[in-house]
C-alpha atoms as a PDB file:
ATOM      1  CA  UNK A   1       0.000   0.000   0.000  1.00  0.00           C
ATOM      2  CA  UNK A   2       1.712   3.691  -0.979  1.00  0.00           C
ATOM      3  CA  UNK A   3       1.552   6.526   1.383  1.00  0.00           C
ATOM      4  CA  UNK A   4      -1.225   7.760  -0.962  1.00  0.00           C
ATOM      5  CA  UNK A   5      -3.253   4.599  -0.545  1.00  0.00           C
ATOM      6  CA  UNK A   6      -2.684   4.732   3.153  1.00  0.00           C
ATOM      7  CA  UNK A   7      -3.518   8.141   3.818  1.00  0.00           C
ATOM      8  CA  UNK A   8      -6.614   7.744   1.724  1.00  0.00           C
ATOM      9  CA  UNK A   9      -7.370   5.008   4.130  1.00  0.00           C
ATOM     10  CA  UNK A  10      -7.241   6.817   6.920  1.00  0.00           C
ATOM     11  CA  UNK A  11      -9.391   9.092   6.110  1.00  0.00           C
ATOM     12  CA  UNK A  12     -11.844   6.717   5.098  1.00  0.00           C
ATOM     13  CA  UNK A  13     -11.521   5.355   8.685  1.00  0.00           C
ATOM     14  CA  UNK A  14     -11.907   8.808  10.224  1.00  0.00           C
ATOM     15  CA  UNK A  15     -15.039   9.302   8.240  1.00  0.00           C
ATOM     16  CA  UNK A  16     -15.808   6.322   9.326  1.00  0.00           C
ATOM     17  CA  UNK A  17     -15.404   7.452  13.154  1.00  0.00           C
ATOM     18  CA  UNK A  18     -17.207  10.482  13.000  1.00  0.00           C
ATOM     19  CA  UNK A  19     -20.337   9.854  11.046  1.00  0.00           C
ATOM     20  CA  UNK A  20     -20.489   6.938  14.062  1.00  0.00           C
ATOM     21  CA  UNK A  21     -20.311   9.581  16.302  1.00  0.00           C
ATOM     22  CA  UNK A  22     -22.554  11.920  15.028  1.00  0.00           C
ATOM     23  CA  UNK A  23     -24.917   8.859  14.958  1.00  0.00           C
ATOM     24  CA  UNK A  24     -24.578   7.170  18.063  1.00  0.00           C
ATOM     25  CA  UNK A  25     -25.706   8.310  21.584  1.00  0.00           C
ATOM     26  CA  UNK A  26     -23.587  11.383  22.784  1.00  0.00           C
ATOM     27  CA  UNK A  27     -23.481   9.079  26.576  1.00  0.00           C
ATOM     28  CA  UNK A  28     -22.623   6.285  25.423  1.00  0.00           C
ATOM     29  CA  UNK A  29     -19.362   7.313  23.073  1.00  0.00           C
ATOM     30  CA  UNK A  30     -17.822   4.020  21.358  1.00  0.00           C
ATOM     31  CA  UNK A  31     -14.136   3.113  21.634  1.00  0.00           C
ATOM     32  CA  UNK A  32     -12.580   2.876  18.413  1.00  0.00           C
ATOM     33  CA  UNK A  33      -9.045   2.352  19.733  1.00  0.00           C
ATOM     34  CA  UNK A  34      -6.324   3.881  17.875  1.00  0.00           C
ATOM     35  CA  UNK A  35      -6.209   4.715  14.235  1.00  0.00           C
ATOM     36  CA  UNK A  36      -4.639   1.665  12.158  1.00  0.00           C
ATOM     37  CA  UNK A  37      -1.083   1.972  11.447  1.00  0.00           C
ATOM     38  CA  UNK A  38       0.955   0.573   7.624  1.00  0.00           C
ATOM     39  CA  UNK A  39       1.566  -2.756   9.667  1.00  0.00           C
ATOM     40  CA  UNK A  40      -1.691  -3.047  10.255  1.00  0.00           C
ATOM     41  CA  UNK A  41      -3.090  -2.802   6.837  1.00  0.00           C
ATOM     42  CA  UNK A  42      -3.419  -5.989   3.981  1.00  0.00           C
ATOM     43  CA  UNK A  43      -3.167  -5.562   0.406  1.00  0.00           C
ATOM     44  CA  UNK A  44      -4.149  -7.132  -2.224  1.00  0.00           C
ATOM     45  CA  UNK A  45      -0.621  -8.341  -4.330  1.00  0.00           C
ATOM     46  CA  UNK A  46      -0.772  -8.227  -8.024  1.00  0.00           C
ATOM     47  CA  UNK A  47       1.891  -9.285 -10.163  1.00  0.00           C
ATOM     48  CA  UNK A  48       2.615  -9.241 -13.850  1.00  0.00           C
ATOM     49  CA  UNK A  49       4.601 -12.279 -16.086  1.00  0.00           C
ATOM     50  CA  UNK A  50       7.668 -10.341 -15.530  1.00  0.00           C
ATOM     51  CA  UNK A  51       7.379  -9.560 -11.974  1.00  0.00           C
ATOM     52  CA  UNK A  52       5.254 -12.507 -10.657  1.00  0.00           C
ATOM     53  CA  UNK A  53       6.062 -14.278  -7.405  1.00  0.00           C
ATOM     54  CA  UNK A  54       4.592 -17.567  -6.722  1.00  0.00           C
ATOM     55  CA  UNK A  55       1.644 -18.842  -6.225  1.00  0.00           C
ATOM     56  CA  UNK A  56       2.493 -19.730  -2.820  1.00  0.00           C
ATOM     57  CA  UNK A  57       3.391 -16.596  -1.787  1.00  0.00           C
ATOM     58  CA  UNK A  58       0.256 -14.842  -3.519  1.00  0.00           C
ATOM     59  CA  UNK A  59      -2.531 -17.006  -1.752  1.00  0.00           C
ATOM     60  CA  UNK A  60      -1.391 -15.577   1.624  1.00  0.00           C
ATOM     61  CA  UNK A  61      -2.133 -12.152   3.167  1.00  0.00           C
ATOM     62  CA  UNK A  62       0.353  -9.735   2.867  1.00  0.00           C
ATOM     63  CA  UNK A  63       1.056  -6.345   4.940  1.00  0.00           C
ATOM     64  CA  UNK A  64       0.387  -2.990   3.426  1.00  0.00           C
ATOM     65  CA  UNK A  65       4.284  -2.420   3.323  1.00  0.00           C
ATOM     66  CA  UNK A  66       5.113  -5.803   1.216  1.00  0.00           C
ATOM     67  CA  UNK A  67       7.225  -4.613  -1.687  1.00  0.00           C
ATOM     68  CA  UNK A  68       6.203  -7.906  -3.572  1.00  0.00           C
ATOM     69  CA  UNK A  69       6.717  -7.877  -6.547  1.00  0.00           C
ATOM     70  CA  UNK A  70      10.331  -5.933  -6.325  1.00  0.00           C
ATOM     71  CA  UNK A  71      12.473  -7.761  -8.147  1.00  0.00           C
ATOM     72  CA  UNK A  72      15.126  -7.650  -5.766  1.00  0.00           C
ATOM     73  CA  UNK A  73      12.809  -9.471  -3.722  1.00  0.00           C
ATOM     74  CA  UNK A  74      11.683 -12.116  -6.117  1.00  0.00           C
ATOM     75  CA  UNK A  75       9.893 -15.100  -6.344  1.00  0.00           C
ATOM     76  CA  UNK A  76       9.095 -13.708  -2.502  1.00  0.00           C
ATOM     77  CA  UNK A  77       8.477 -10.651  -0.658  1.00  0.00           C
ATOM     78  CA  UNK A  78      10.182  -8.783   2.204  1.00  0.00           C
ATOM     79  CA  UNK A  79       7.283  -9.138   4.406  1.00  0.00           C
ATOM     80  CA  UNK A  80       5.826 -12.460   7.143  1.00  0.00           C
ATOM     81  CA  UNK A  81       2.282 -13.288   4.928  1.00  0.00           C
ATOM     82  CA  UNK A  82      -0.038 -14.758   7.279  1.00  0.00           C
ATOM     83  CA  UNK A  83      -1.625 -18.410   6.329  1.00  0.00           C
ATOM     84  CA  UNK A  84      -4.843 -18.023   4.533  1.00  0.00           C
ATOM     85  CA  UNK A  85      -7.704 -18.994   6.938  1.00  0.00           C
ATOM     86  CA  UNK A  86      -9.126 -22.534   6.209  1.00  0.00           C
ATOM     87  CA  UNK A  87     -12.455 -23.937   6.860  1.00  0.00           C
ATOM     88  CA  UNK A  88     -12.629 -25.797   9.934  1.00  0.00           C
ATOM     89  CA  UNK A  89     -14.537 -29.175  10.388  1.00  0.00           C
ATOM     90  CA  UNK A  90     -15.604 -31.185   7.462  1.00  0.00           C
ATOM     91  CA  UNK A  91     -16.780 -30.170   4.255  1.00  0.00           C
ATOM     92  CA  UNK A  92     -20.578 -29.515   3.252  1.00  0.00           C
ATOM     93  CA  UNK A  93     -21.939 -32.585   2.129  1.00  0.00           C
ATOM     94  CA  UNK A  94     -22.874 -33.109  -1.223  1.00  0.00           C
ATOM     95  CA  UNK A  95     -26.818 -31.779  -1.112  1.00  0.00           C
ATOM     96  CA  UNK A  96     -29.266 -32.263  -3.964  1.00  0.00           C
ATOM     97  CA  UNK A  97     -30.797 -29.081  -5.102  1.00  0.00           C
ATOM     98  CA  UNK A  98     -34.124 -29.326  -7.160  1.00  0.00           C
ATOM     99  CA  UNK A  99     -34.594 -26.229  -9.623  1.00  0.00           C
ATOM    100  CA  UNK A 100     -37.070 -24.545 -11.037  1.00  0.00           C
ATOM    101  CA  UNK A 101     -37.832 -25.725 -14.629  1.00  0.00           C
ATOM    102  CA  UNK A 102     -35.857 -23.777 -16.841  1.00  0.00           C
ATOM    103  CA  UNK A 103     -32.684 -23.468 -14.865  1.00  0.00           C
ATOM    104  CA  UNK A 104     -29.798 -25.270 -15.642  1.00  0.00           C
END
């Protein structure tokens, strides 16, 4: 995420804060805690055929400050991705739908 992006963001969030405010009860003020920092932040990581990194690396969550995909930092990134979450338990079983007539 670039300064830009971030800054952007944070005024979305403090937007965000006030128009609760304005909204909620004056005696009951929420607590938002404090305002997110960079390292807070995920972004989405987008790559192109000359700067991809793998697919490994791209199905995990990255921080806003990931330089991926530098390519001094190729086929990885400089940041710790978190795991993607996973379903817990088992699957859905199979289930039989009947449609309408006429869908497919």
């Amino acid at each position: 995420m670039t300064e830009a992006e971030f800054a952007d963001h944070l005024a979305w969030e403090q937007g965000r804060r006030d128009r609760a405010m304005l909204l909620g009860d004056p005696q009951q003020q929420p607590d938002f805690g404090p305002m997110p920092r960079p390292s807070d932040c995920t972004t989405t990581v987008f790559a192109c055929a000359e700067h991809a990194i793998g697919l490994e690396a791209a199905a995990r969550i990255h921080q806003a400050t990931c330089t991926a995909p530098a390519p001094e930092d190729l086929p990885g990134c400089d940041c710790t991705p978190e795991l993607v979450p996973t379903p817990d338990g088992d699957p859905a079983p199979d289930i039989a739908v009947a449609l309408p007539p006429g869908w497919a």
